[in-house]
Protein backbone atom coordinates (compact mmCIF):
# COMPACT_ATOMS: atom_id res chain seq x y z
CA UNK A 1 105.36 -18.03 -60.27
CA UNK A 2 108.78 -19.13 -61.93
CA UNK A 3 111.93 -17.91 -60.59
CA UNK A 4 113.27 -17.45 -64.06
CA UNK A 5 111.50 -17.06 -67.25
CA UNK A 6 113.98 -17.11 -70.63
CA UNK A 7 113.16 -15.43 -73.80
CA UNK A 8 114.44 -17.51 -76.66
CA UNK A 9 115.65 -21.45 -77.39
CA UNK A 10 118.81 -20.63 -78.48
CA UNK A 11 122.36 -21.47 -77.68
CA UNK A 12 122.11 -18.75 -74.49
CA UNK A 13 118.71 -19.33 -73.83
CA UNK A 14 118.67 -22.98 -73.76
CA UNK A 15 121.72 -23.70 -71.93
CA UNK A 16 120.69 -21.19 -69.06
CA UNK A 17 117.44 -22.81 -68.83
CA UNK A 18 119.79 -26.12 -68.38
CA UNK A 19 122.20 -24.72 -65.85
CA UNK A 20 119.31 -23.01 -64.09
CA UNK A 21 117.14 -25.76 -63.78
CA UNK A 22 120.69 -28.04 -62.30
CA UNK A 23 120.70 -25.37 -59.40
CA UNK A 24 116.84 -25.95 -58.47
CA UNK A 25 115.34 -23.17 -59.98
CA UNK A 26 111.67 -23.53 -61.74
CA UNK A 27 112.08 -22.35 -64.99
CA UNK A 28 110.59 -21.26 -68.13
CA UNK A 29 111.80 -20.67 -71.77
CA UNK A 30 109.71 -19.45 -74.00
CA UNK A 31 110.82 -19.61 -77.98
CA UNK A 32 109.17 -18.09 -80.75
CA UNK A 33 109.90 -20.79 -83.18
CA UNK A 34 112.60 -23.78 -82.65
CA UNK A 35 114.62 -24.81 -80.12
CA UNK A 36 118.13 -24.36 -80.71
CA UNK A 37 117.33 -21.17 -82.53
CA UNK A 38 119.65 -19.27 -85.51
CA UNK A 39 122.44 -21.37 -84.68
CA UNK A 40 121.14 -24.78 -84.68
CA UNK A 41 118.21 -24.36 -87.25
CA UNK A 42 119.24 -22.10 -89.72
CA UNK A 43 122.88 -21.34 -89.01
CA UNK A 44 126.04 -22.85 -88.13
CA UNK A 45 124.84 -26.30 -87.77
CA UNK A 46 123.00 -26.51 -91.64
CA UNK A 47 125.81 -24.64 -93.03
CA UNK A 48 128.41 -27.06 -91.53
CA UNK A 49 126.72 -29.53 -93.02
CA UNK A 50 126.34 -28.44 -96.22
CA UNK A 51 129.82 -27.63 -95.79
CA UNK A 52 131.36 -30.77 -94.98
CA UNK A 53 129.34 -32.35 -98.06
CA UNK A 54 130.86 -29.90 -100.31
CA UNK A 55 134.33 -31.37 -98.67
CA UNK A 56 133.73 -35.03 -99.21
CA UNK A 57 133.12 -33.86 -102.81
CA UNK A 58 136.11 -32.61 -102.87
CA UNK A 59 137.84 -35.32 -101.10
CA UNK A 60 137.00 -37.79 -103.51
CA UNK A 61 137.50 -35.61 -106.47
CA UNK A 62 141.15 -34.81 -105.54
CA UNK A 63 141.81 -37.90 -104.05
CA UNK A 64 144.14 -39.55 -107.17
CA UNK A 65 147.58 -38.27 -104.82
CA UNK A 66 146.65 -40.06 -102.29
CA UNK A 67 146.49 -43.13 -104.46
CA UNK A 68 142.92 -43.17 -103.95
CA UNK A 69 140.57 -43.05 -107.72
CA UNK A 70 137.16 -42.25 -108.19
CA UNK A 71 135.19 -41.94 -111.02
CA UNK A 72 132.22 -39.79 -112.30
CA UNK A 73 131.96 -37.71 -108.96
CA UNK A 74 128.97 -36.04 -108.86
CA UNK A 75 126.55 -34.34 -105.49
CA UNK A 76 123.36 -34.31 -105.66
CA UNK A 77 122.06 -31.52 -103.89
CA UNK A 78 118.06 -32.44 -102.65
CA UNK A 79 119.99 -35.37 -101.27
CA UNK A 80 122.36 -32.37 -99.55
CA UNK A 81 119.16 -30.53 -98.25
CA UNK A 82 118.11 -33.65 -97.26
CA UNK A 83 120.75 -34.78 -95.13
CA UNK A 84 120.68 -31.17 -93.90
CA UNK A 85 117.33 -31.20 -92.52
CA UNK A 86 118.05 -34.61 -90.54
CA UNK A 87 121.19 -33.50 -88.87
CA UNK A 88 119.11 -30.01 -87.62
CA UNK A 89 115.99 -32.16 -86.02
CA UNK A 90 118.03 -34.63 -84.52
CA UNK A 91 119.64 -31.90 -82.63
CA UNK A 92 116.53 -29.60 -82.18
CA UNK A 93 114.84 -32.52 -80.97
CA UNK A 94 118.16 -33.18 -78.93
CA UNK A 95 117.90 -29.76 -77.17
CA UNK A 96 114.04 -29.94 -76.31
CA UNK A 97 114.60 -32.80 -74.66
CA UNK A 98 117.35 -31.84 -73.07
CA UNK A 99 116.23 -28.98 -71.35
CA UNK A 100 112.32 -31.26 -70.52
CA UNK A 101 114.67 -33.46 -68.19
CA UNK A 102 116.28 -30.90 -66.67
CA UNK A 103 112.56 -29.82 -65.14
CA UNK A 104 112.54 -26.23 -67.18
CA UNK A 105 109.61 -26.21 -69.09
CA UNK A 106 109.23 -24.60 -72.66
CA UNK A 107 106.27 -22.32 -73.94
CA UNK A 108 106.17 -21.50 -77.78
CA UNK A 109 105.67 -18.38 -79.04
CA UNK A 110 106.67 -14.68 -78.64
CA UNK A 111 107.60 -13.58 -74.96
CA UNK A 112 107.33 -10.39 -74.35
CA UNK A 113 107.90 -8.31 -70.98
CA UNK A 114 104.86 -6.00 -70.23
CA UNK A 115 106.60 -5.06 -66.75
CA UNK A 116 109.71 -6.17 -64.75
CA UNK A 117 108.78 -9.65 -63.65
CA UNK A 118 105.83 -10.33 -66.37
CA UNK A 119 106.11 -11.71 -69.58
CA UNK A 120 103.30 -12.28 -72.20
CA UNK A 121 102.99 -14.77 -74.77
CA UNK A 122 101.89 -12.75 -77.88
CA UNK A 123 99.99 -15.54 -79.67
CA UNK A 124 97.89 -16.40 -76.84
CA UNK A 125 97.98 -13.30 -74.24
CA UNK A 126 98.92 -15.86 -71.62
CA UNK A 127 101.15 -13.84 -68.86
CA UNK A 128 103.52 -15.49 -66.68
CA UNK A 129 105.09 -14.36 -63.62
CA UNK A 130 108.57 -14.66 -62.15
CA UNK A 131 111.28 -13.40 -59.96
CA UNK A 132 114.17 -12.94 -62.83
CA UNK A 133 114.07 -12.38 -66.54
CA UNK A 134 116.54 -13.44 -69.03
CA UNK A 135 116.33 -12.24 -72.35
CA UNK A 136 118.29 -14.32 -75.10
CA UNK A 137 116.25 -12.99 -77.82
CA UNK A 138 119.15 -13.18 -80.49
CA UNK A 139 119.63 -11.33 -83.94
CA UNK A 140 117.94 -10.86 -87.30
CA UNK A 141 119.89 -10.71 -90.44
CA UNK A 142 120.80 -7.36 -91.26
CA UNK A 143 119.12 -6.05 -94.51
CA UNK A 144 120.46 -2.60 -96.02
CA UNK A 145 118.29 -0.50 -98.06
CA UNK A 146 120.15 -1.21 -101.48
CA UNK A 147 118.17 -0.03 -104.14
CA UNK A 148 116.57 -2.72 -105.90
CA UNK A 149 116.89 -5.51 -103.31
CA UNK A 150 113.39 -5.01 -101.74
CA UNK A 151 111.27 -7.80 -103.14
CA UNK A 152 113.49 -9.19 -105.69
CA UNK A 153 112.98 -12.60 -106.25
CA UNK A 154 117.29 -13.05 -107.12
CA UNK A 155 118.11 -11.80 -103.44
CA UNK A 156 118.00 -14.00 -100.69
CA UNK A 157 119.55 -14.05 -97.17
CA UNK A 158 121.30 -17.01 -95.84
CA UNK A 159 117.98 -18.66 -94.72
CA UNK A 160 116.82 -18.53 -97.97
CA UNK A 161 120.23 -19.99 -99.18
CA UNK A 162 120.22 -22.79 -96.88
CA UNK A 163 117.02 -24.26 -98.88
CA UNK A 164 117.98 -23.72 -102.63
CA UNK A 165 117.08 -26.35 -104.60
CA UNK A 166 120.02 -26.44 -107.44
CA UNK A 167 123.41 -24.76 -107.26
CA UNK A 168 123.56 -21.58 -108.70
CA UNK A 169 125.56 -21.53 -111.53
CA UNK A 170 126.42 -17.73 -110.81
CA UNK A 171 126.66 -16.08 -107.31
CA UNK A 172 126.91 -12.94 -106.01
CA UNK A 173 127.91 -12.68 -102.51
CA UNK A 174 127.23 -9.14 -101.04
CA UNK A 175 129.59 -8.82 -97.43
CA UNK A 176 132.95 -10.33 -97.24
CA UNK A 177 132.53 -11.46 -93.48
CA UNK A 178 132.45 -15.02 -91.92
CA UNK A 179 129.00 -15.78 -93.32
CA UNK A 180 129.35 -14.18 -96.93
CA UNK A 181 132.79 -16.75 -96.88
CA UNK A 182 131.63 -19.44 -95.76
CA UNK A 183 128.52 -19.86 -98.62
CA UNK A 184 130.84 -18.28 -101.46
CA UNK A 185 133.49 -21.37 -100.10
CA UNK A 186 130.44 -23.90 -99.99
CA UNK A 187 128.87 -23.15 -103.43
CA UNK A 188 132.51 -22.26 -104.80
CA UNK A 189 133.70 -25.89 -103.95
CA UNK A 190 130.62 -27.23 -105.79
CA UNK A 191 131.57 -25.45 -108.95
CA UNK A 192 129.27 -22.27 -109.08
CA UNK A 193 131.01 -19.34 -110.22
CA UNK A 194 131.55 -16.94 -107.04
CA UNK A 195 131.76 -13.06 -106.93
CA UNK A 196 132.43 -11.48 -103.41
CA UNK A 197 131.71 -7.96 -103.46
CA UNK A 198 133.16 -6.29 -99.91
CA UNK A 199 132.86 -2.84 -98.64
CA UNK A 200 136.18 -3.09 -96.89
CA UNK A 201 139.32 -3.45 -98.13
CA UNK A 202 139.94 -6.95 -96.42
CA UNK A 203 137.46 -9.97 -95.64
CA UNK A 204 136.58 -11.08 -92.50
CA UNK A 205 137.66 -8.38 -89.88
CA UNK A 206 138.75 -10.17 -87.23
CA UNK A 207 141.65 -12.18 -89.79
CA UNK A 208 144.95 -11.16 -89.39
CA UNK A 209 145.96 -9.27 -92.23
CA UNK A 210 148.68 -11.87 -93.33
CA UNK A 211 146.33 -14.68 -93.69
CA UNK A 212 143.16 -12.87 -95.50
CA UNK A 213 144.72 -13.12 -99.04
CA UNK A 214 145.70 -16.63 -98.65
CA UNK A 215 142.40 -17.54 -97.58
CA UNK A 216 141.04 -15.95 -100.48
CA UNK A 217 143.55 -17.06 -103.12
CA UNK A 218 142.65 -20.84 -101.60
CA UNK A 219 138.53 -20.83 -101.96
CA UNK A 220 137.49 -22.03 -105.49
CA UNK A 221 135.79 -20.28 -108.43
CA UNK A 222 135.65 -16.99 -106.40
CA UNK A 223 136.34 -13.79 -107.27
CA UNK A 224 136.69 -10.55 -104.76
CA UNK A 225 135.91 -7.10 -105.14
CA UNK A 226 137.23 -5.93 -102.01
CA UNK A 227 136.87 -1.79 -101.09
CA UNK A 228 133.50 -1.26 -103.11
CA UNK A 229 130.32 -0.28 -102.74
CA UNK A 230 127.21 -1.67 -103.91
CA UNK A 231 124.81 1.31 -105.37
CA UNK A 232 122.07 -0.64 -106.52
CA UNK A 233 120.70 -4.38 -107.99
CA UNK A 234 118.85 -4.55 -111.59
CA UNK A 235 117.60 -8.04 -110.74
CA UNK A 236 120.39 -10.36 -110.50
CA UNK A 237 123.20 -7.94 -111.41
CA UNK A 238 124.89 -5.96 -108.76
CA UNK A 239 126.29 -2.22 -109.37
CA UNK A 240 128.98 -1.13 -107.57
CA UNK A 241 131.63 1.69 -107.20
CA UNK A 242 135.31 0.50 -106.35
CA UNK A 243 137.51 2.43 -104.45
CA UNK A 244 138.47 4.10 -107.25
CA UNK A 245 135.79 5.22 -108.28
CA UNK A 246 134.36 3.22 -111.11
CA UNK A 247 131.20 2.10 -112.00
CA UNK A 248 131.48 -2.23 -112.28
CA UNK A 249 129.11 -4.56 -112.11
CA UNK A 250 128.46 -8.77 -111.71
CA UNK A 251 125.89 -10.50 -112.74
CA UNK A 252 124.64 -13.78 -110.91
CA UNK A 253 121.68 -16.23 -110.91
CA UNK A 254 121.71 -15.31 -107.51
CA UNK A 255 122.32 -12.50 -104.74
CA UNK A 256 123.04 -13.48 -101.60
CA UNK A 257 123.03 -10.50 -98.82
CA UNK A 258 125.39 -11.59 -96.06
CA UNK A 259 126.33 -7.78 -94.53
CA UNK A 260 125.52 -9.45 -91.39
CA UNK A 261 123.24 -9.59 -88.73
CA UNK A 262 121.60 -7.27 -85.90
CA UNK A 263 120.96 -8.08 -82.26
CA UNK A 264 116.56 -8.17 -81.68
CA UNK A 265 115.96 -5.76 -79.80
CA UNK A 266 112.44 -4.90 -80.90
CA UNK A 267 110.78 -8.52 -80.54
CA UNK A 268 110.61 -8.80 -76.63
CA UNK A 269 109.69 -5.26 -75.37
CA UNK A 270 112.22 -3.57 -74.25
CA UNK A 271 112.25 -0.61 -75.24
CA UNK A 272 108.97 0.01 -74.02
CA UNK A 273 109.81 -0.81 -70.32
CA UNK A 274 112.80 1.12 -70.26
CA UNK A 275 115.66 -1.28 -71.20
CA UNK A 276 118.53 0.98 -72.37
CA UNK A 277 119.13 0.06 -75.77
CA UNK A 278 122.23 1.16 -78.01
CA UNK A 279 122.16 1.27 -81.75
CA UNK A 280 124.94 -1.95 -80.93
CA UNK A 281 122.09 -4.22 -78.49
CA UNK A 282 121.33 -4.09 -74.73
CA UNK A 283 123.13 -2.36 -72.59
CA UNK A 284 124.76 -4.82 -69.93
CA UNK A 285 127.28 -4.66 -67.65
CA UNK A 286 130.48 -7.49 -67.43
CA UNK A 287 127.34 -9.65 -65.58
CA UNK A 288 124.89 -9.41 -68.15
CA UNK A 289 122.61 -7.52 -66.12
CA UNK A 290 120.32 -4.57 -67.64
CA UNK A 291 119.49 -1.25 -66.06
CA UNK A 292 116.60 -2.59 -65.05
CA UNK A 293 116.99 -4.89 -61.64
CA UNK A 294 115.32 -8.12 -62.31
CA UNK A 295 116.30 -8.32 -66.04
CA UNK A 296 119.63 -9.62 -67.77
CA UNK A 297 120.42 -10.45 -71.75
CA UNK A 298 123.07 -12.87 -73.08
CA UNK A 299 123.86 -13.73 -76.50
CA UNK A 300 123.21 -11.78 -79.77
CA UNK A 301 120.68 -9.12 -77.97
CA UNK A 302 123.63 -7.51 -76.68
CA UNK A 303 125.88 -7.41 -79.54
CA UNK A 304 128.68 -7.71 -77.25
CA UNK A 305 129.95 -10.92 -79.29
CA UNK A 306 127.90 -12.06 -81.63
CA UNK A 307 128.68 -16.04 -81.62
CA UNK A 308 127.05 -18.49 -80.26
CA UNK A 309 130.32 -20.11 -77.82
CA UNK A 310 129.89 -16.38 -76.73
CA UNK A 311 126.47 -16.70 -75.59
CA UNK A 312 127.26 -19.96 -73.89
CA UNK A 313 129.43 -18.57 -71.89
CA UNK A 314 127.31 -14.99 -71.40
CA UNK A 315 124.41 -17.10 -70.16
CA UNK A 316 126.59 -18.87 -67.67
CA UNK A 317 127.66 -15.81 -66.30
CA UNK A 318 123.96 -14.06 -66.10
CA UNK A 319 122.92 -18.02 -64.23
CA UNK A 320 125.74 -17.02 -61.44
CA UNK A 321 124.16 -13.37 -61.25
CA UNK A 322 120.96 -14.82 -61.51
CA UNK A 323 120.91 -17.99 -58.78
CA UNK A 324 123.31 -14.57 -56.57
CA UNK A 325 120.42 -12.26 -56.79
CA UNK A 326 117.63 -14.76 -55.87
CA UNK A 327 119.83 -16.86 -53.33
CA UNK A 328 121.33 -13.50 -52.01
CA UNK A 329 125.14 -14.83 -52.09
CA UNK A 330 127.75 -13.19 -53.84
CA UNK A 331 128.62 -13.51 -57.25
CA UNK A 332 132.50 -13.39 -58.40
CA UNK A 333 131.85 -14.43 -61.88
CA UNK A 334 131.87 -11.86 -64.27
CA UNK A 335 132.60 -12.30 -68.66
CA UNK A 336 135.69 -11.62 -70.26
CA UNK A 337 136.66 -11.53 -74.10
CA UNK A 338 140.09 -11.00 -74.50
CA UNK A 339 140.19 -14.91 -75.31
CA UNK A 340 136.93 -15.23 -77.34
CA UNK A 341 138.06 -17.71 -80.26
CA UNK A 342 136.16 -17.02 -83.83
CA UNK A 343 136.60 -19.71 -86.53
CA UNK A 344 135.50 -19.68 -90.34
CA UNK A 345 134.74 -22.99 -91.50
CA UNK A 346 135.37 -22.56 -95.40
CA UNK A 347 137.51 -24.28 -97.11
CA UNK A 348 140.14 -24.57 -96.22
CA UNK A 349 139.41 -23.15 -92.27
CA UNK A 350 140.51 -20.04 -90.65
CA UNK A 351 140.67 -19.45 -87.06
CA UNK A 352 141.76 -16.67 -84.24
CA UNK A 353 142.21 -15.42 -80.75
CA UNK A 354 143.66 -12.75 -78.99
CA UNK A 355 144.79 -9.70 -80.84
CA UNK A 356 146.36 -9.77 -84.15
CA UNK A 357 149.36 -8.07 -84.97
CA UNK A 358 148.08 -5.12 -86.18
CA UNK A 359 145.30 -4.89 -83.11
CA UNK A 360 148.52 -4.78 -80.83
CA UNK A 361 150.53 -2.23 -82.80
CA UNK A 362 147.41 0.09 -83.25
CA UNK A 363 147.31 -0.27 -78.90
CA UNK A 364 151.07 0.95 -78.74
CA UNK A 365 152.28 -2.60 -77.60
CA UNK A 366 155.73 -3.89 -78.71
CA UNK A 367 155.19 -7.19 -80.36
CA UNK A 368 157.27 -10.34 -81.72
CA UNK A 369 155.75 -12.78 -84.27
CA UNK A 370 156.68 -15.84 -85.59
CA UNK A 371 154.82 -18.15 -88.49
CA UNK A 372 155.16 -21.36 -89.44
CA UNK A 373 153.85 -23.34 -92.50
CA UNK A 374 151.23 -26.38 -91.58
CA UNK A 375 153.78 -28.82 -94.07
CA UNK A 376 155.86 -28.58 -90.43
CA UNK A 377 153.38 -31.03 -89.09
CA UNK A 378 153.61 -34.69 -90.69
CA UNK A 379 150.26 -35.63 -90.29
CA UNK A 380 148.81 -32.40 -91.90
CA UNK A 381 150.95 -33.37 -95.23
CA UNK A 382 149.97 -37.15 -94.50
CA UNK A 383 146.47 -35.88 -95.13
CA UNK A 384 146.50 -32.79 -97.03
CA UNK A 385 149.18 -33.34 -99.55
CA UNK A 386 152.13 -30.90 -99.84
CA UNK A 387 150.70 -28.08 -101.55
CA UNK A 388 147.70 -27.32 -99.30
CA UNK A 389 147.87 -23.87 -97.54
CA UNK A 390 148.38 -23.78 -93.71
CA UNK A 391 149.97 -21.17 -91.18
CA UNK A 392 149.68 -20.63 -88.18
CA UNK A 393 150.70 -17.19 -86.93
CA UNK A 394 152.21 -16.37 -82.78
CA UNK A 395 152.03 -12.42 -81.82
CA UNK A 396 153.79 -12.24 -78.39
CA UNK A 397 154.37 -9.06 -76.22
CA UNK A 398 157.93 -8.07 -76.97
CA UNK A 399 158.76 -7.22 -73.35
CA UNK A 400 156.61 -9.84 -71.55
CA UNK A 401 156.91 -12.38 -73.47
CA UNK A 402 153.17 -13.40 -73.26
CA UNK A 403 150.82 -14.23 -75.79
CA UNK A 404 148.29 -12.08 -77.38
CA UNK A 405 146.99 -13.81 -80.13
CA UNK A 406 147.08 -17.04 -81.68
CA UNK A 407 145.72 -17.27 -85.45
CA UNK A 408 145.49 -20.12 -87.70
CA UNK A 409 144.66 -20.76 -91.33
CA UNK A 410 144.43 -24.64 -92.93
CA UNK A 411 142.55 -27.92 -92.17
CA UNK A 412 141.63 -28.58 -88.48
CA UNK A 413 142.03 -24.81 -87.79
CA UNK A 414 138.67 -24.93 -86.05
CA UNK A 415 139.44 -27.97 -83.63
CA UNK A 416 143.14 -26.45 -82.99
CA UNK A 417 141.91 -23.39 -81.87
CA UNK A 418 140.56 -23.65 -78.26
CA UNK A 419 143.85 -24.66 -77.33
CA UNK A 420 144.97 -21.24 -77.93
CA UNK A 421 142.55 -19.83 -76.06
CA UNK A 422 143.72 -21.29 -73.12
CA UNK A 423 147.08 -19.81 -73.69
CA UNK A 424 145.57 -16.59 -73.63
CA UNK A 425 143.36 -16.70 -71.06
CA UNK A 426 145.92 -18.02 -68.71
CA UNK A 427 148.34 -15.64 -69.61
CA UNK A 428 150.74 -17.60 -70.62
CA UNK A 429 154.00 -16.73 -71.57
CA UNK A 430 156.13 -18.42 -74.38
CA UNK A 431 158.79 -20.22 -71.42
CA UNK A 432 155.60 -21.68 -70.20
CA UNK A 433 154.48 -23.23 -73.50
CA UNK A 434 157.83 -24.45 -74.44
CA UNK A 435 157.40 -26.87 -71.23
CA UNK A 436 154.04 -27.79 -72.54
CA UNK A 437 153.89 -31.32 -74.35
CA UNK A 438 152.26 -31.68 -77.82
CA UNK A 439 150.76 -35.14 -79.24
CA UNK A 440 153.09 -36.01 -82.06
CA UNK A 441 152.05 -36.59 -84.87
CA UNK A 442 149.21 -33.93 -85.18
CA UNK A 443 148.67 -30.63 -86.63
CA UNK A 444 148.42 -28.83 -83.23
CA UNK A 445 152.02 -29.21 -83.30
CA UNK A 446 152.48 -26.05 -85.91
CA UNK A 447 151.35 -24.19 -82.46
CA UNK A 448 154.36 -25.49 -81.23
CA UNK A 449 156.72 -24.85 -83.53
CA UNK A 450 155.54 -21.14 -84.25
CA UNK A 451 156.15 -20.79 -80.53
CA UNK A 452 159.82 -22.17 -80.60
CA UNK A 453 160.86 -19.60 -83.61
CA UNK A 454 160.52 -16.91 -81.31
C-alpha cells in the first residue's frame, strides 16, 4: 500500500513525488515513457537548445560590431540534434535519480485508475494500491481536422520537428502561439524561409498588444499571415482564407502544426470513474483536488495553466492538500495565477506577467503605463549593440498605484522576468519599488526606469 501513487514523470509529477517523499510519504510514480516528460524530453528543454545554437550562430555571424570577425560560419545540424539529445538524457537521467534518492519509487508504463485508490499498469495488469492519487498526466499536441493533414508525410508536430535531419529550406508554421514562434524564430535564424499562418489577428495571446509587431518585425526570414484560416493542405502547400476573404496560399518543404496542445484526459481513466471532465481538463478546485475524494490533478490535465513553472507550483499545492488529508491537519495553501509569468524564448525573447493593458481596460480598471527602450540599460547596448529591439512595458492601477502587469520584450527577457512577478504577487505599489535597489549595470534596470516615468 503507498500513500501516494503519481500518474506521470513530468515537471508536476516528478517534483510531487520529490516533495512527497521529503515529508515521509511512500510513494509511487508511474510514467508512461520518460522521466521529465513533454517538457524535458520533447519540449522546452530540446527546443532551448536548439535555440540557443541557432543564437551562437548568430552571435558569431553578427559579431564584426563588436570588433569580433569570423569567417565561413556555418551549423551543422546532426551535430545540433546531437548536442540536443545529450543535454535531454543528462537531465532525464538527472530527474530519475533524483526522485530514486528521495525513496519514491518509479514504475513504467500507463497508470490507470480502475477505482478511487487503485491504479493499474496497462502493459502488465499489475494494480497498486494507495491512500491518495495524483494525476499529472499532462497534454497531447492538439491536431485539427484540416483537410489534407491526416497522413501527410510534409506535416509534422513539434516532436517530429525536434528530430529533422536538415533545415527546411521552406516552412510553414500553422498557429502563431509561443510554440509556432519559437520554431519559426529557430529555423528563421538558421536561414529557412518562414511563413506563419495565424487564425487570430495577433501572435501569441498573452503579448501585450504593443510588443507583438515588434516581436514579429525582429524574427528573421518570417513572414505572417495573421487573421486567416487554413481550409485545407495539398501536400506541402497550405490554403487559406484571410480575413478578407481571399483565397492565398504558401508553399513549404515543410508544415509544421503548432495550434497547440490539449490536457490528457483520456490516458488515465477518468472519465470512467467519474472524474468531472470539461472540454478545458479536470475539474479542480484552487487545491487541485477532483470531485472525487482521494484524487487530485496538477499540471497540463487541468488546463488551468498550461506551463510547466505552473505545474510546479500546482503540484506543490496538491502535496500540502495531500500530506493535510492523510495527516489530518489543515491546509492554508491554496494556487493563485494572477502572477503566473509566461516567457517566449525566440529571438530576440518576450516575456509577461500580470495583466496587460488592454486585459485591465477590458476589466473597467483605470490604468497608467509607462515604456522604456532596453538602450536605457548600458550593459544591454554593451552586448546587444544599439539597434537591437528591447522594451519593457509598466501597466499600474491609476488610483492605487499598484502594479498589474509587467511585460518585457529583448535579450534576457526570460531571466528578468520573475522579478516582476514578485512585484505582483506582493502587491506592490510603484512608491515601494522606487525604494527598491537595482544592480547597476544590468538590463533589469529598464524595470526600473519604466517604473520611475510614471
Amino acid at each position: 500500500m503507498y500513500d501516494v501513487i503519481v500518474i506521470g514523470g513530468g515537471p508536476g509529477g516528478y517534483l510531487a513525488a520529490e516533495r512527497l517523499a521529503h515529508r515521509g510519504k511512500k510513494v509511487l510514480v508511474i510514467e508512461k515513457q520518460y522521466m521529465g516528460g513533454t517538457c524535458l524530453n520533447v519540449g522546452c528543454i530540446p527546443t532551448k537548445t536548439l535555440l540557443n545554437s541557432a543564437k551562437q550562430y548568430l552571435h558569431a555571424k553578427e559579431a564584426d560590431q563588436f570588433g569580433v570577425h569570423a569567417e565561413n560560419v556555418s551549423f551543422n545540424m546532426t551535430e545540433m540534434m546531437s548536442w540536443k539529445e545529450q543535454v535531454v538524457k543528462t537531465l532525464r537521467n538527472g530527474v530519475a535519480a533524483s526522485v530514486k534518492k528521495c525513496g519514491a519509487e518509479i514504475v513504467t508504463g500507463t497508470g490507470i485508475v480502475t477505482v478511487p485508490g487503485s491504479v493499474k499498469v496497462a502493459e502488465t495488469g499489475e494494480v497498486y494500491q494507495t491512500k491518495a492519487i495524483l494525476v499529472a498526466a499532462g497534454s497531447v499536441p492538439a491536431m485539427p481536422p484540416i483537410p489534407g493533414s491526416k497522413d501527410n508525410p510534409a506535416v509534422v508536430d513539434s516532436t517530429g520537428l525536434l528530430s529533422v535531419a536538415s533545415r527546411p529550406e521552406r516552412l510553414c508554421v500553422i498557429g502563431g502561439g509561443v510554440i509556432g514562434v519559437e520554431f519559426a524564430s529557430l529555423f528563421g535564424a538558421l536561414g529557412s524561409q518562414v511563413s506563419v499562418v495565424e487564425m487570430m489577428d495577433e501572435i501569441i495571446p498573452p503579448m501585450d498588444k504593443d510588443h507583438a509587431p515588434v516581436l514579429r518585425k525582429a524574427l528573421h526570414n518570417t513572414t505572417f499571415y495573421l487573421g486567416c484560416k487554413v481550409e485545407r493542405l495539398e501536400g506541402g502547400t497550405v490554403h487559406f482564407t484571410t480575413k478578407d476573404g481571399k483565397q492565398e496560399s504558401v508553399s513549404a518543404d515543410l508544415v509544421l502544426m503548432a495550434v497547440g496542445r490539449r490536457p490528457d484526459t483520456i490516458s488515465w481513466g477518468g472519465k470512467e470513474i467519474g472524474v468531472d471532465i470539461t472540454p478545458k481538463g479536470v475539474n479542480v478546485d484552487d487545491r487541485m483536488r477532483t470531485n472525487i475524494s482521494g484524487i487530485w490533478a496538477a499540471g497540463d490535465v487541468n488546463g488551468r495553466s498550461m506551463l510547466a513553472h505552473s505545474a510546479y507550483r500546482m503540484a506543490e499545492v496538491a502535496v500540502n492538500d495531500i500530506c493535510s488529508y492523510l495527516d489530518g491537519t489543515e491546509n492554508r495553501d491554496f494556487m493563485r495565477y494572477n502572477a503566473i509569468p509566461w516567457v517566449v524564448y525566440s529571438i530576440p525573447e518576450a516575456a509577461g506577467v500580470g495583466m496587460t493593458q488592454q486585459e485591465a481596460q477590458a476589466k473597467g480598471i483605470e490604468v497608467k503605463t509607462a515604456s522604456v527602450p532596453m538602450l536605457v540599460s548600458g550593459r544591454f547596448i554593451a552586448e546587444n549593440g544599439t539597434k537591437a529591439p528591447g522594451t519593457v512595458k509598466v501597466v499600474v492601477d491609476a488610483k492605487t498605484e499598484v502594479i498589474l502587469g509587467v511585460h518585457i520584450l529583448g535579450t534576457y527577457a526570460s531571466e528578468m522576468i520573475w522579478g516582476a512577478a514578485a512585484l505582483i504577487e506582493n502587491q506592490m505599489r510603484v512608491c515601494d519599488v522606487k525604494q527598491m535597489i537595482f544592480p547597476h549595470p544590468t538590463v533589469c534596470e529598464a524595470i526600473r526606469e519604466a517604473i520611475w516615468s510614471l
